[in-house]
C-alpha atoms as a PDB file:
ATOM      1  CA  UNK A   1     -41.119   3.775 -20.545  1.00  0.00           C
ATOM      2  CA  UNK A   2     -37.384   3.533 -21.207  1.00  0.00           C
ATOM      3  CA  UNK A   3     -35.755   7.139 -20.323  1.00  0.00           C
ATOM      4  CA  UNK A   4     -32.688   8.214 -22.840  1.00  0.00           C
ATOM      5  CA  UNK A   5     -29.196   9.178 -21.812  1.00  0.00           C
ATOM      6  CA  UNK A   6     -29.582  12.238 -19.069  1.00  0.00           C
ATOM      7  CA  UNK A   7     -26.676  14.035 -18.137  1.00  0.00           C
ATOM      8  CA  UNK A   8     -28.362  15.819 -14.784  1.00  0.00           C
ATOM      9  CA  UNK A   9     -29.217  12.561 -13.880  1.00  0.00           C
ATOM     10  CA  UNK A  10     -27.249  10.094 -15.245  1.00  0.00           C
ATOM     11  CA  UNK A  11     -24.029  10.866 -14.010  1.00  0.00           C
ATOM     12  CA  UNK A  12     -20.943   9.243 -12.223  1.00  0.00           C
ATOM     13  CA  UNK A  13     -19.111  11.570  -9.753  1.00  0.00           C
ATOM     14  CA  UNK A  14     -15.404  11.195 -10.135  1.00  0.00           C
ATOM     15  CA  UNK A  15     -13.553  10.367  -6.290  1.00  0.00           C
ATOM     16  CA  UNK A  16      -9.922  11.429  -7.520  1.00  0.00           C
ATOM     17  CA  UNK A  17      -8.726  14.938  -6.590  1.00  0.00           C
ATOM     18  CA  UNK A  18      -9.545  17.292  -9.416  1.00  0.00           C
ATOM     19  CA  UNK A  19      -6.951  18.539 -11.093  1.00  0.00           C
ATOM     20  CA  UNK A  20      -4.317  16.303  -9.610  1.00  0.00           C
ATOM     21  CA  UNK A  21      -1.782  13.956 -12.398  1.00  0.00           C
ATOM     22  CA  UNK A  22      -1.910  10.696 -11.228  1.00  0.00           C
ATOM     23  CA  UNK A  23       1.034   9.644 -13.053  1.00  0.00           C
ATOM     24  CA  UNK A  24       3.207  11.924 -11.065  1.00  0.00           C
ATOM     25  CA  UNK A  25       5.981  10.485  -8.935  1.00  0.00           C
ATOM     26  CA  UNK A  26       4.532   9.505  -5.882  1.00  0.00           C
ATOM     27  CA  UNK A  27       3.631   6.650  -3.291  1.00  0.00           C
ATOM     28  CA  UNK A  28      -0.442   5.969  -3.410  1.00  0.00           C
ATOM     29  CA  UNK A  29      -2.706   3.902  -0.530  1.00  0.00           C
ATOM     30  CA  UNK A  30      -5.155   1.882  -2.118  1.00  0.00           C
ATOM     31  CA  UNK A  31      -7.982  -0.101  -1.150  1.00  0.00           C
ATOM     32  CA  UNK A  32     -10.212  -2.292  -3.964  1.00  0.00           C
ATOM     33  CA  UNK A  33     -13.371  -3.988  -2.625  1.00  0.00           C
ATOM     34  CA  UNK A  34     -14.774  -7.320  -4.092  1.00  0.00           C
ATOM     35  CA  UNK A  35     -17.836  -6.559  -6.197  1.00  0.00           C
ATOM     36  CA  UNK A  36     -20.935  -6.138  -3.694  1.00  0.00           C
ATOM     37  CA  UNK A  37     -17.899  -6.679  -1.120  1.00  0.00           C
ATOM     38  CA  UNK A  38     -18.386 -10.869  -1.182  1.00  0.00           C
ATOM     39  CA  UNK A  39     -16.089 -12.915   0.802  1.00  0.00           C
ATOM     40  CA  UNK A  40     -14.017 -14.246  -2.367  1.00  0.00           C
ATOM     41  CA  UNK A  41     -10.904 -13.440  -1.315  1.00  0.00           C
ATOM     42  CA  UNK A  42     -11.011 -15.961   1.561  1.00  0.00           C
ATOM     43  CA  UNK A  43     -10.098 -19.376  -0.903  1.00  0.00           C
ATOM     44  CA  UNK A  44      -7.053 -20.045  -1.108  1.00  0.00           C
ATOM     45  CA  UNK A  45      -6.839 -20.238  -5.416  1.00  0.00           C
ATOM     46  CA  UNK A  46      -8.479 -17.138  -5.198  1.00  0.00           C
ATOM     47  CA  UNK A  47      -6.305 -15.461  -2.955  1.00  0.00           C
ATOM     48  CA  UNK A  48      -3.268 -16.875  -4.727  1.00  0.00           C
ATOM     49  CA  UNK A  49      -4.532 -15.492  -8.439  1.00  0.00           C
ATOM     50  CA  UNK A  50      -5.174 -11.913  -6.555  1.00  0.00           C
ATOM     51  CA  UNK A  51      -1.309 -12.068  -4.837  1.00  0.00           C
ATOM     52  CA  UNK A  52       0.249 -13.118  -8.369  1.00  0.00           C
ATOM     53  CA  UNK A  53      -1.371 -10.702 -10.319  1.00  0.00           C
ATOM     54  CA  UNK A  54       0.062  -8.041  -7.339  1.00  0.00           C
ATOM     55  CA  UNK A  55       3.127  -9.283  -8.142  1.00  0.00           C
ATOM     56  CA  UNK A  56       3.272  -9.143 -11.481  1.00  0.00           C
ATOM     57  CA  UNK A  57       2.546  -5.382 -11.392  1.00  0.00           C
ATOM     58  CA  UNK A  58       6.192  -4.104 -11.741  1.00  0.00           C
ATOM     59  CA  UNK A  59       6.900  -6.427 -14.494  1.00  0.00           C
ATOM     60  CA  UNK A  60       4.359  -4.698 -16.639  1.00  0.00           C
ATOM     61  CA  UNK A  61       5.265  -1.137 -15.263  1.00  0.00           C
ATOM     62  CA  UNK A  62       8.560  -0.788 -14.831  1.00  0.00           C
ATOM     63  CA  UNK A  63       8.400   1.923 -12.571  1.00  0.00           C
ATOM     64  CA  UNK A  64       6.307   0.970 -10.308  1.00  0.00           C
ATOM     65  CA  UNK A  65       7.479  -0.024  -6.876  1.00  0.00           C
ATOM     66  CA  UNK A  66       4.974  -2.238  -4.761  1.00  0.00           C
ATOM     67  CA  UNK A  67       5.095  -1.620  -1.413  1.00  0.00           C
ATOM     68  CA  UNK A  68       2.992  -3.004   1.629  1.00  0.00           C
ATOM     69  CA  UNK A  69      -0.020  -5.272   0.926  1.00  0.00           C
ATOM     70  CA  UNK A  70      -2.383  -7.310   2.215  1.00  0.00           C
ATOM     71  CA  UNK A  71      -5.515  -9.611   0.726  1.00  0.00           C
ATOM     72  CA  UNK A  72      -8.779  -9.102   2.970  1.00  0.00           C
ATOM     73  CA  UNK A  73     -11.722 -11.385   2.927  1.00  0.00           C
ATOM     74  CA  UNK A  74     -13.461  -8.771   0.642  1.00  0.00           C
ATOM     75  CA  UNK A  75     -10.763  -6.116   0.047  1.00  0.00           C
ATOM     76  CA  UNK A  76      -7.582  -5.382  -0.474  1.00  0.00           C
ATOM     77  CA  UNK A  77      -5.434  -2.462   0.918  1.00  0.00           C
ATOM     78  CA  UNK A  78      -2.068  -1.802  -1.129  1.00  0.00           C
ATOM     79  CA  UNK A  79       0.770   0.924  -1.491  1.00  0.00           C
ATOM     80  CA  UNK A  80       1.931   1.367  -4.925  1.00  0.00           C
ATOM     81  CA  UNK A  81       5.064   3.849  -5.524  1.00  0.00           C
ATOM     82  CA  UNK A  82       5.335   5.463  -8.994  1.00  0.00           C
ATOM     83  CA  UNK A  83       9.422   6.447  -9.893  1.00  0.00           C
ATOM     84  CA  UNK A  84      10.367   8.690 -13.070  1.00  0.00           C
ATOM     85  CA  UNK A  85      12.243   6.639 -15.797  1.00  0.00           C
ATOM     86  CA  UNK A  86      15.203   7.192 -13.715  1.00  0.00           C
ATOM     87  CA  UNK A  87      13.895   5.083 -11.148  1.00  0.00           C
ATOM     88  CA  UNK A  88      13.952   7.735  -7.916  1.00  0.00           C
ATOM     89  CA  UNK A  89      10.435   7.586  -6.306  1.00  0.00           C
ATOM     90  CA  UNK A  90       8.924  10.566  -4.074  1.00  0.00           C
ATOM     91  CA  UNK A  91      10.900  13.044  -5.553  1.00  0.00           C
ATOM     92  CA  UNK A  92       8.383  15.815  -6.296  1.00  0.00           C
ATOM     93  CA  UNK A  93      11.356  18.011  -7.474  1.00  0.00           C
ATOM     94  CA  UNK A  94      12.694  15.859 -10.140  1.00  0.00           C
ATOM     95  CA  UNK A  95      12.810  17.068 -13.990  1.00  0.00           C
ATOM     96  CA  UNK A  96      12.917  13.856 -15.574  1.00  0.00           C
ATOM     97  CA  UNK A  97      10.241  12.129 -17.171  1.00  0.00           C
ATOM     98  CA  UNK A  98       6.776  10.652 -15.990  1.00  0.00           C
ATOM     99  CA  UNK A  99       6.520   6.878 -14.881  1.00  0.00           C
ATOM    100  CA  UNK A 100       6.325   4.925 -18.415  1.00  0.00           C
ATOM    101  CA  UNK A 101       5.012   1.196 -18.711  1.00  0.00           C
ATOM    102  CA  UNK A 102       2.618   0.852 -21.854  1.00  0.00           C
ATOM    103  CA  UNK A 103       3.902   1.278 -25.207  1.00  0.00           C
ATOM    104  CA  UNK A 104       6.375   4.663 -23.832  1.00  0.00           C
ATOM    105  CA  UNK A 105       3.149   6.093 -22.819  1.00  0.00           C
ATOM    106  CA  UNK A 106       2.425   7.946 -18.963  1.00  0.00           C
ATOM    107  CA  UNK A 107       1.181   4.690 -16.808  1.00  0.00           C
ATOM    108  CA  UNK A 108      -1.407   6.551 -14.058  1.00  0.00           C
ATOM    109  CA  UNK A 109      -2.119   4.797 -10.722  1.00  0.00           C
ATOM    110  CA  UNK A 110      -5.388   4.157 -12.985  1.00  0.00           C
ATOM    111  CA  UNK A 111      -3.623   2.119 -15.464  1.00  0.00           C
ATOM    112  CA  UNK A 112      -1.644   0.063 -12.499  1.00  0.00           C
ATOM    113  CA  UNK A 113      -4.903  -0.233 -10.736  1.00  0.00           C
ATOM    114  CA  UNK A 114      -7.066  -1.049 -13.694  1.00  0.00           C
ATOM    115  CA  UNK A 115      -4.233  -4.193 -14.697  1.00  0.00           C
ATOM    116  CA  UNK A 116      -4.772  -5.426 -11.587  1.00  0.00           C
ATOM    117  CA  UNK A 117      -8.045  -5.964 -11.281  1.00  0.00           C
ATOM    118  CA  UNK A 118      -8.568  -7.437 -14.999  1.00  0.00           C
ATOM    119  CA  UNK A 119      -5.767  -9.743 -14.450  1.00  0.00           C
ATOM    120  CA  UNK A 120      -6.777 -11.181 -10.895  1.00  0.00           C
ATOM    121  CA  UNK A 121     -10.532 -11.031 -11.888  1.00  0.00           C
ATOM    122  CA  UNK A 122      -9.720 -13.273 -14.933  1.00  0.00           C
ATOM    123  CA  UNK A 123      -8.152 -16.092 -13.212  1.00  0.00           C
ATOM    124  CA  UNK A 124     -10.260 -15.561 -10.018  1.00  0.00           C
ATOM    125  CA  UNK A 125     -13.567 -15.802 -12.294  1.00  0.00           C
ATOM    126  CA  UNK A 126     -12.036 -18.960 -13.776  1.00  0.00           C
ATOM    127  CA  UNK A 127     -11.430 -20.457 -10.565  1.00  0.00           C
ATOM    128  CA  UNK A 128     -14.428 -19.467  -9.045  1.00  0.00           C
ATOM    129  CA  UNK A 129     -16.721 -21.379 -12.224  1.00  0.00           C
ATOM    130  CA  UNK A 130     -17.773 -17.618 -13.200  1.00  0.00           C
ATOM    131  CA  UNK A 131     -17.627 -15.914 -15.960  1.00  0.00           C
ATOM    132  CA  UNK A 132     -19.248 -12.481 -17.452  1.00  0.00           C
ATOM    133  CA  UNK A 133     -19.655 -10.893 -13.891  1.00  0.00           C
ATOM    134  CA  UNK A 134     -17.624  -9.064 -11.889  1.00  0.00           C
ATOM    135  CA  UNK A 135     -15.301  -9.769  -9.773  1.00  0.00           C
ATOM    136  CA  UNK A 136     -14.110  -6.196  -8.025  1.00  0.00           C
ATOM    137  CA  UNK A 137     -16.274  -3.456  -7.075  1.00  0.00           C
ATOM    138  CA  UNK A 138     -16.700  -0.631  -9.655  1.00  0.00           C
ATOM    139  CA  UNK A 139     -13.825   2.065  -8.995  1.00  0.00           C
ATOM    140  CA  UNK A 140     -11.212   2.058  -5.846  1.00  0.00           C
ATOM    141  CA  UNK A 141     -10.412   4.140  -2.790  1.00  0.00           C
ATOM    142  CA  UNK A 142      -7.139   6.175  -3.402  1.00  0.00           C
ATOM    143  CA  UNK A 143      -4.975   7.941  -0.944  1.00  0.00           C
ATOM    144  CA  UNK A 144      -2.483   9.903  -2.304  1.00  0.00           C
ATOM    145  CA  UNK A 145       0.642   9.854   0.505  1.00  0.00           C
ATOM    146  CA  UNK A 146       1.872  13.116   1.350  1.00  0.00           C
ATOM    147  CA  UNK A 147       5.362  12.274   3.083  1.00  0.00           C
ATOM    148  CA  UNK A 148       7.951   9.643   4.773  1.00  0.00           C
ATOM    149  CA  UNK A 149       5.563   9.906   8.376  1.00  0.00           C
ATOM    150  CA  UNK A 150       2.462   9.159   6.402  1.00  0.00           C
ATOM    151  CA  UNK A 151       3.977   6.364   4.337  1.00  0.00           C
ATOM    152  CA  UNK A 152       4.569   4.948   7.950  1.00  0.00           C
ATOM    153  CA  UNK A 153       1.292   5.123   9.414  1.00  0.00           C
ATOM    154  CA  UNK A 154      -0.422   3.686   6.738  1.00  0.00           C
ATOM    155  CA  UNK A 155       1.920   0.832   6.069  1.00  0.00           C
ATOM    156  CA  UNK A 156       1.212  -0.085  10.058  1.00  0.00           C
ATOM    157  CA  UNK A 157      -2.776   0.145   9.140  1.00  0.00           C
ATOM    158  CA  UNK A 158      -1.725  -2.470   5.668  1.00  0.00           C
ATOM    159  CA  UNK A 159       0.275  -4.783   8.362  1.00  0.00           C
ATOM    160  CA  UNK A 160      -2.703  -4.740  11.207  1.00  0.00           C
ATOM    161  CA  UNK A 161      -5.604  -4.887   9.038  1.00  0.00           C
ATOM    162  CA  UNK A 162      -6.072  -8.543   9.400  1.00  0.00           C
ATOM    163  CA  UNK A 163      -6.261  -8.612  12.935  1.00  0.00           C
ATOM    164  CA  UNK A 164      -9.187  -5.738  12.897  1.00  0.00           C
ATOM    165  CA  UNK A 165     -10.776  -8.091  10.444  1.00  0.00           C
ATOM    166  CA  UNK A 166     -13.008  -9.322  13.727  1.00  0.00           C
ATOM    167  CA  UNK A 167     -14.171  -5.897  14.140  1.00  0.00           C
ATOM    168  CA  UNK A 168     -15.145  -4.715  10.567  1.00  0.00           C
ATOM    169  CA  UNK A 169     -18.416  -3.817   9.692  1.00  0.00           C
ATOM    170  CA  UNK A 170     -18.428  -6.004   6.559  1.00  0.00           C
ATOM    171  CA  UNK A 171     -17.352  -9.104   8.898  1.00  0.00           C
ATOM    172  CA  UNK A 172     -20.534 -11.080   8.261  1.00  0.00           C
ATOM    173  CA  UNK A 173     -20.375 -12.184  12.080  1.00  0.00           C
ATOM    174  CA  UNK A 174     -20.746  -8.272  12.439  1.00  0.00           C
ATOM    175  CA  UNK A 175     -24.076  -7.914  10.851  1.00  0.00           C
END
């Protein structure tokens, strides 16, 4: 027996802070894991597609600044800064407008995020002889960076990451 639509039950929890504008001016850790965190991120194509789309990011929003990033095995770990119009990033106190980049409209770390992964998961799909199934994990970790000291630490953690790669749990030598 096929069970209907149940809200109790059928439900997705949402991992952003309630309440918080994720379009507001602001620098952002993320990490996006492959889709059942496989190891496509090692080939070289693959990795090249994933860096280009990365790139490509503050073409598309103009306002966005990318910061630190690095390409995993099976993740990815990336700072993204959101300015106002004006272009001045982490400046809570400004008046001016929210970050723009499609059609005049807000762009939200969601909308920079969400680009991202549908333009790298396109060409890595294609490269990989796949189509029709995904190529990032559902959703993405999101760290919203507080101050100057913070922005520090975790652009250390971006730049070591790939020498803790040995020590990961999702190593496949690790499990």
């Amino acid at each position: 027996m096929t069970v209907g639509y149940d809200p109790r039950i059928h439900h997705r929890r949402s991992i952003r802070l309630a309440g918080y504008d994720y379009s507001q001016v602001g620098a952002y850790f993320v990490t996006i894991c492959t889709h059942n965190r496989a190891l496509s991120l090692q080939a070289g194509p693959v990795r090249e597609v994933v860096r280009l789309a990365w790139c490509g990011l503050s073409a598309r929003f103009p306002v966005v600044t990318l910061d630190e990033f690095v390409i995993m095995p099976n993740h990815v770990h990336a700072i993204i800064i959101l300015a106002d119009a004006a272009g001045a990033p982490l400046d809570r106190g400004a008046a001016s407008g929210a970050p723009t980049g499609m059609r005049g409209r807000t762009a939200t770390l969601g909308d920079v995020v969400r680009a991202f992964k549908s333009t790298s998961a396109i060409e890595a799909n294609k490269i990989l002889g796949q189509s029709n199934r995904p190529f990032w994990q559902r959703n993405y970790y999101e760290h919203i960076i507080r101050d100057e000291e913070e922005l520090s630490v975790l652009r250390r953690y971006i730049r070591d990451n790939p020498g803790n790669w040995p020590d990961d749990p999702d190593n496949p030598s690790n499990m």
